[in-house]
N, C-alpha and C. Protein backbone atom coordinates (compact mmCIF):
# COMPACT_ATOMS: atom_id res chain seq x y z
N UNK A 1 -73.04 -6.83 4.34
CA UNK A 1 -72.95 -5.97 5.51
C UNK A 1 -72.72 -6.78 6.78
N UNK A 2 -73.16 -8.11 6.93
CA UNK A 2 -73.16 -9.18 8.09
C UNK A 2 -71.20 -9.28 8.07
N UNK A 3 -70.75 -8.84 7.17
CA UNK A 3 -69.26 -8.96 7.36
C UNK A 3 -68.47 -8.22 7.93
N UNK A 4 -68.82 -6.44 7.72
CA UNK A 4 -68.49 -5.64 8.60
C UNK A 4 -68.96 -5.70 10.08
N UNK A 5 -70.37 -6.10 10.53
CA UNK A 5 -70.56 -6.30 11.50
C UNK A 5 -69.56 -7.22 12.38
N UNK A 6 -70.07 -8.71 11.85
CA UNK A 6 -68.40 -9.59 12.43
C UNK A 6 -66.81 -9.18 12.31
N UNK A 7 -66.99 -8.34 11.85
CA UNK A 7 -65.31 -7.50 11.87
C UNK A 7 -65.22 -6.50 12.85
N UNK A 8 -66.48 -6.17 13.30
CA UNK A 8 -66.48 -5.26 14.11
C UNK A 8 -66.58 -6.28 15.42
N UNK A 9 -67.54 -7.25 15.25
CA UNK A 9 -67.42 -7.95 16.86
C UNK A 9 -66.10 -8.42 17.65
N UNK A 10 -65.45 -9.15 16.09
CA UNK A 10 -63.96 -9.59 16.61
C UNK A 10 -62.90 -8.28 17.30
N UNK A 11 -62.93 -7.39 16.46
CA UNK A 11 -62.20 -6.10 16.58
C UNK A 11 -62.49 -5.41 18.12
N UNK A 12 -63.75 -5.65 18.28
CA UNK A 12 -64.19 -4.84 19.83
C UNK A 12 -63.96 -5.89 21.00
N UNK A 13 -64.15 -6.96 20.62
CA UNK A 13 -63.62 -7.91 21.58
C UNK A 13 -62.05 -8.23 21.88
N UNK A 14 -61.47 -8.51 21.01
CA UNK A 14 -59.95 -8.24 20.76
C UNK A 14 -59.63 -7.01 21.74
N UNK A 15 -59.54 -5.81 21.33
CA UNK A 15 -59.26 -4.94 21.57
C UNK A 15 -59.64 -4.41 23.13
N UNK A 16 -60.77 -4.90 23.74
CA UNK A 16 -60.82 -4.71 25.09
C UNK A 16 -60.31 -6.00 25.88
N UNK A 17 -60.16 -7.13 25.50
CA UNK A 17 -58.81 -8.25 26.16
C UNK A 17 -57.90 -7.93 26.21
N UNK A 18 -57.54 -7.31 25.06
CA UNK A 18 -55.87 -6.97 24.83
C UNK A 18 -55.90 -6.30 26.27
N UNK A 19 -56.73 -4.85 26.62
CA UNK A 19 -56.61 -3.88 27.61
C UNK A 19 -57.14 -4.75 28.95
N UNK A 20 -57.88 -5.59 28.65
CA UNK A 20 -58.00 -6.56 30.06
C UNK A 20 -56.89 -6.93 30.74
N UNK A 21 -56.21 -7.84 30.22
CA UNK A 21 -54.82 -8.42 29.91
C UNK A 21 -53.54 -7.58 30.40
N UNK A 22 -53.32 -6.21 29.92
CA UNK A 22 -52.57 -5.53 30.01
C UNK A 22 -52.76 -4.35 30.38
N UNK A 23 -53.78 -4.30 31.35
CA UNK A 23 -53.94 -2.71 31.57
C UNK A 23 -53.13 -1.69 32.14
N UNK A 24 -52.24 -1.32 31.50
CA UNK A 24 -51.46 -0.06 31.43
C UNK A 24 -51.71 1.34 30.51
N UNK A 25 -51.73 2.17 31.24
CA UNK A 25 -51.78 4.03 29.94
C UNK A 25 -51.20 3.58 29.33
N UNK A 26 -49.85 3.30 29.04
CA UNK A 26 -48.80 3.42 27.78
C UNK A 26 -49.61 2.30 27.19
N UNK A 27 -50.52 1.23 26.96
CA UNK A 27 -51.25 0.64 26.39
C UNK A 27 -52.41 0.83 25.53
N UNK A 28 -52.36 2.11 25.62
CA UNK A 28 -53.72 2.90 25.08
C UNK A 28 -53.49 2.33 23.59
N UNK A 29 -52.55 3.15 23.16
CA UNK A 29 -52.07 3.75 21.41
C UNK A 29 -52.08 2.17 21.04
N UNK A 30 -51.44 0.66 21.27
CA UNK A 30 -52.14 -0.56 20.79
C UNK A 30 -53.58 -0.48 21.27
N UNK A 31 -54.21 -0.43 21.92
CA UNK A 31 -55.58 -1.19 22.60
C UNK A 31 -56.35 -0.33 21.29
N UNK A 32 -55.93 0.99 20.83
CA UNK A 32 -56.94 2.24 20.12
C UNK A 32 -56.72 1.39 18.42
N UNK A 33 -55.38 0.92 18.39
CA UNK A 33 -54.81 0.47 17.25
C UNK A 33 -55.75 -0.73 16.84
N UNK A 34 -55.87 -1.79 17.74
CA UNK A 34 -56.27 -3.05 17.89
C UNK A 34 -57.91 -2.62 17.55
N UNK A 35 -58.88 -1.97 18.07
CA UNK A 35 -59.95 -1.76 17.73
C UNK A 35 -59.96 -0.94 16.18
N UNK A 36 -59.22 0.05 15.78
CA UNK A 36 -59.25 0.64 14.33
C UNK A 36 -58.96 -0.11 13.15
N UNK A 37 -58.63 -1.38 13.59
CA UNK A 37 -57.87 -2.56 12.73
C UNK A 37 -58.59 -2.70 11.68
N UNK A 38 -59.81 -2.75 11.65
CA UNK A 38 -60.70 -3.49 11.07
C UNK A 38 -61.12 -2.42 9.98
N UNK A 39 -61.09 -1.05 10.34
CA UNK A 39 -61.02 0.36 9.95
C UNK A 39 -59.96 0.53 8.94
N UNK A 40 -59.13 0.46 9.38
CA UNK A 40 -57.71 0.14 8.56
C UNK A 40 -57.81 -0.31 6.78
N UNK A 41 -58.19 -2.30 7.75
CA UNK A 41 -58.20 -3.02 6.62
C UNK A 41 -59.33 -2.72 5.41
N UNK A 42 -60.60 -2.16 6.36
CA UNK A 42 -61.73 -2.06 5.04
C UNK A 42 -60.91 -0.72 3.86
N UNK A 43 -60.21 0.12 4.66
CA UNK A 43 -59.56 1.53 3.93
C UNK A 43 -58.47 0.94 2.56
N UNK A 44 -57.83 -0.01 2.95
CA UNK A 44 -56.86 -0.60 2.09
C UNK A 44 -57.70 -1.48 0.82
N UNK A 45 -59.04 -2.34 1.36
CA UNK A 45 -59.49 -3.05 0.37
C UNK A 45 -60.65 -2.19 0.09
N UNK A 46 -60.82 -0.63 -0.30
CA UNK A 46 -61.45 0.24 -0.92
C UNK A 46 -63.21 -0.17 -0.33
N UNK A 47 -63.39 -0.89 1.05
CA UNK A 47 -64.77 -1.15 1.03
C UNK A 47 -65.20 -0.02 2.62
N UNK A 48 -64.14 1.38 2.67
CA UNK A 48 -64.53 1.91 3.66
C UNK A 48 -65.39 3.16 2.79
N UNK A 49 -66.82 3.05 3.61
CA UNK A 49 -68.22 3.76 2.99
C UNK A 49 -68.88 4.26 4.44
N UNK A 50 -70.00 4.84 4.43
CA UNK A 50 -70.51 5.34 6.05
C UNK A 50 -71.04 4.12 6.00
N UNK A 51 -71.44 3.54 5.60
CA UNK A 51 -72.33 2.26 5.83
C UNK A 51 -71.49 1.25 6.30
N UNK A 52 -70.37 0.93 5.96
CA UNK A 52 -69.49 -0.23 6.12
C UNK A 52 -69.02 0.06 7.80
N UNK A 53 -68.47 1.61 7.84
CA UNK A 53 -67.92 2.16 9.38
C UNK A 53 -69.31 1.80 10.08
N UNK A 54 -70.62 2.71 9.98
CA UNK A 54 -71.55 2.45 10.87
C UNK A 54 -72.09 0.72 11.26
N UNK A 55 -72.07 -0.52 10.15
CA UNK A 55 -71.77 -1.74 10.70
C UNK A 55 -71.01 -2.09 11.57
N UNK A 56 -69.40 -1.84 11.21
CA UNK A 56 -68.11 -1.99 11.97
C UNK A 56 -68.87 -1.96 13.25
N UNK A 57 -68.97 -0.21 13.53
CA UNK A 57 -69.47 0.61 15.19
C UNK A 57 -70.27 -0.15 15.13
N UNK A 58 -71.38 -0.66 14.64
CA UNK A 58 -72.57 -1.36 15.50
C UNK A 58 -72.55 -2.89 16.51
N UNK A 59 -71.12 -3.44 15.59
CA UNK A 59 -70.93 -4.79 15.88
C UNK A 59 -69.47 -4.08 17.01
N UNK A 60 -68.99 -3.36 16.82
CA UNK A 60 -67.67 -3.17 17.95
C UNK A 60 -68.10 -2.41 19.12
N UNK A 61 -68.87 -1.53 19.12
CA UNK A 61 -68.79 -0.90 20.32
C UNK A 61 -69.74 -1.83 21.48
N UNK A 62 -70.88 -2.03 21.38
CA UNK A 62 -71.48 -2.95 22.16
C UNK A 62 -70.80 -4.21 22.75
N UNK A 63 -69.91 -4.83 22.29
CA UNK A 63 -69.26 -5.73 23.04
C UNK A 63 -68.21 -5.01 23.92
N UNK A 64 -67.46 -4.35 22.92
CA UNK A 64 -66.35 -3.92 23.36
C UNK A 64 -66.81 -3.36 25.25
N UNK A 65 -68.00 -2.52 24.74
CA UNK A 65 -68.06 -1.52 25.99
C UNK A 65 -68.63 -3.03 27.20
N UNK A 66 -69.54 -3.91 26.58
CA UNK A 66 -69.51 -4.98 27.80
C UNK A 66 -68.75 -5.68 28.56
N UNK A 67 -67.29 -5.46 27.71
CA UNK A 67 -66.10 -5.93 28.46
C UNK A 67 -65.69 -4.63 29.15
N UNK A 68 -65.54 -3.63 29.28
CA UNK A 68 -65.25 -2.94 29.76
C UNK A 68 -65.91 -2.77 31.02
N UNK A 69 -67.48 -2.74 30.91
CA UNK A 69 -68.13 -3.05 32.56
C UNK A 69 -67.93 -4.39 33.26
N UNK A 70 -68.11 -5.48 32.11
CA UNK A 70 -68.05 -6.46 33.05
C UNK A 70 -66.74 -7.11 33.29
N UNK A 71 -66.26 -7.28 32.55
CA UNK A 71 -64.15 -7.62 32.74
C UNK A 71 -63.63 -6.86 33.87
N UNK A 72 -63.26 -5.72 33.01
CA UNK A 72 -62.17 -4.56 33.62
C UNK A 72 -62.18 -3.66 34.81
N UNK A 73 -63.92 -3.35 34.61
CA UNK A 73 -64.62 -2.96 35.59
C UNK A 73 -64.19 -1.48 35.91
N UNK A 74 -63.83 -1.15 34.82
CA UNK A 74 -62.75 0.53 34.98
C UNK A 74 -64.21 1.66 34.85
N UNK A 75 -65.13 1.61 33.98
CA UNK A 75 -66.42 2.60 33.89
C UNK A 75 -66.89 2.88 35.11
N UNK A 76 -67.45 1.90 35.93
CA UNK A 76 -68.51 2.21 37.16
C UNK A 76 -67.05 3.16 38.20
N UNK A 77 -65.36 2.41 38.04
CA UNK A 77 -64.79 3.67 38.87
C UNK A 77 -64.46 5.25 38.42
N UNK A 78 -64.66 4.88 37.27
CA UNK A 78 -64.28 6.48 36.46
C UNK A 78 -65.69 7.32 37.34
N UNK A 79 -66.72 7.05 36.84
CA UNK A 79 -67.51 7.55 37.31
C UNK A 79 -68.08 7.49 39.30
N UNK A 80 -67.01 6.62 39.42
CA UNK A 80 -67.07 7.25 41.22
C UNK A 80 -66.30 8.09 41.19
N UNK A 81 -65.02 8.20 40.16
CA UNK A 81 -64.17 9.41 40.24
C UNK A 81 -65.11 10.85 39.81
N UNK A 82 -65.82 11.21 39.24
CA UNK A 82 -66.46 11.83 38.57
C UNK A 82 -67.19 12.70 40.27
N UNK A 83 -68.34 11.77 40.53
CA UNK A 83 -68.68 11.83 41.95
C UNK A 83 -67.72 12.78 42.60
N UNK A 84 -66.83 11.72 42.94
CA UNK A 84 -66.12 12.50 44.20
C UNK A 84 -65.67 13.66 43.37
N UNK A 85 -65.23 13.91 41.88
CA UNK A 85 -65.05 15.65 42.19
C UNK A 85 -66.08 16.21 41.99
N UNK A 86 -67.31 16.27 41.58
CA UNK A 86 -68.20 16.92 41.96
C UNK A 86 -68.50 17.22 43.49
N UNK A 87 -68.46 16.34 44.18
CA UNK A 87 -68.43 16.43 45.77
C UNK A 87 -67.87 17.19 46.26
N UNK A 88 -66.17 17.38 45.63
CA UNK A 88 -65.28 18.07 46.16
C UNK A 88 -65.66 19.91 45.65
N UNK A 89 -65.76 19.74 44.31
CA UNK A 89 -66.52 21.29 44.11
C UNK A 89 -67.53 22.15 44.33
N UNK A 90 -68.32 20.94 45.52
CA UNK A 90 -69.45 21.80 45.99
C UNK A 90 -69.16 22.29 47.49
N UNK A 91 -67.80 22.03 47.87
CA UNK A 91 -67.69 22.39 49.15
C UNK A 91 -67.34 23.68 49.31
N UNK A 92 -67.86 24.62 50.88
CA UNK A 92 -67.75 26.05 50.47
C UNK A 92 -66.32 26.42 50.62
C-alpha cells in the first residue's frame, strides 16, 4: 500500500508544477490528466481496488493542495472572489 501512496505523492506534486509552471484554463485537461496518471496506470496493471484509489487520494491530494496555497496562491483568491460576490448580493 506504501506504493500507491508514493504514486500518489509524485502524481499530486507533478501535477500542481505542471499548473504552477503553466498556468493557463486551456491547461486544465493536462494538469487533470497529469494527476489521474497514476489512476490510469494502477487500471491497466489490474491493481485499481477502493483501497489502492483511497492510498493514491491520501498521498495526492495533501501535497497537491499545498502547492496550490503555497506556490500558485490561486485558493486564498478564489475565495476573495467568493467574498466579493457575496458582498455584491447583499446589496439592496
Amino acid at each position: 500500500m506504501l506504493i500507491f501512496l508514493l504514486i500518489g505523492i509524485a502524481a499530486g506534486v507533478a501535477s500542481a508544477l505542471y499548473l504552477a509552471y503553466n498556468y493557463h484554463p486551456v491547461n486544465g485537461a493536462i494538469y487533470a490528466g497529469i494527476f489521474a496518471s497514476g489512476l490510469v496506470a494502477m487500471y491497466f496493471a489490474k491493481k485499481l481496488t477502493a483501497r489502492s484509489v483511497s492510498w493514491y487520494l491520501a498521498g495526492a491530494l495533501p501535497v497537491h493542495l499545498a502547492i496550490h496555497f503555497t506556490i500558485i496562491g490561486d485558493f486564498p483568491q478564489l475565495i476573495g472572489v467568493s467574498h466579493a460576490l457575496l458582498n455584491f448580493l447583499s446589496l439592496p
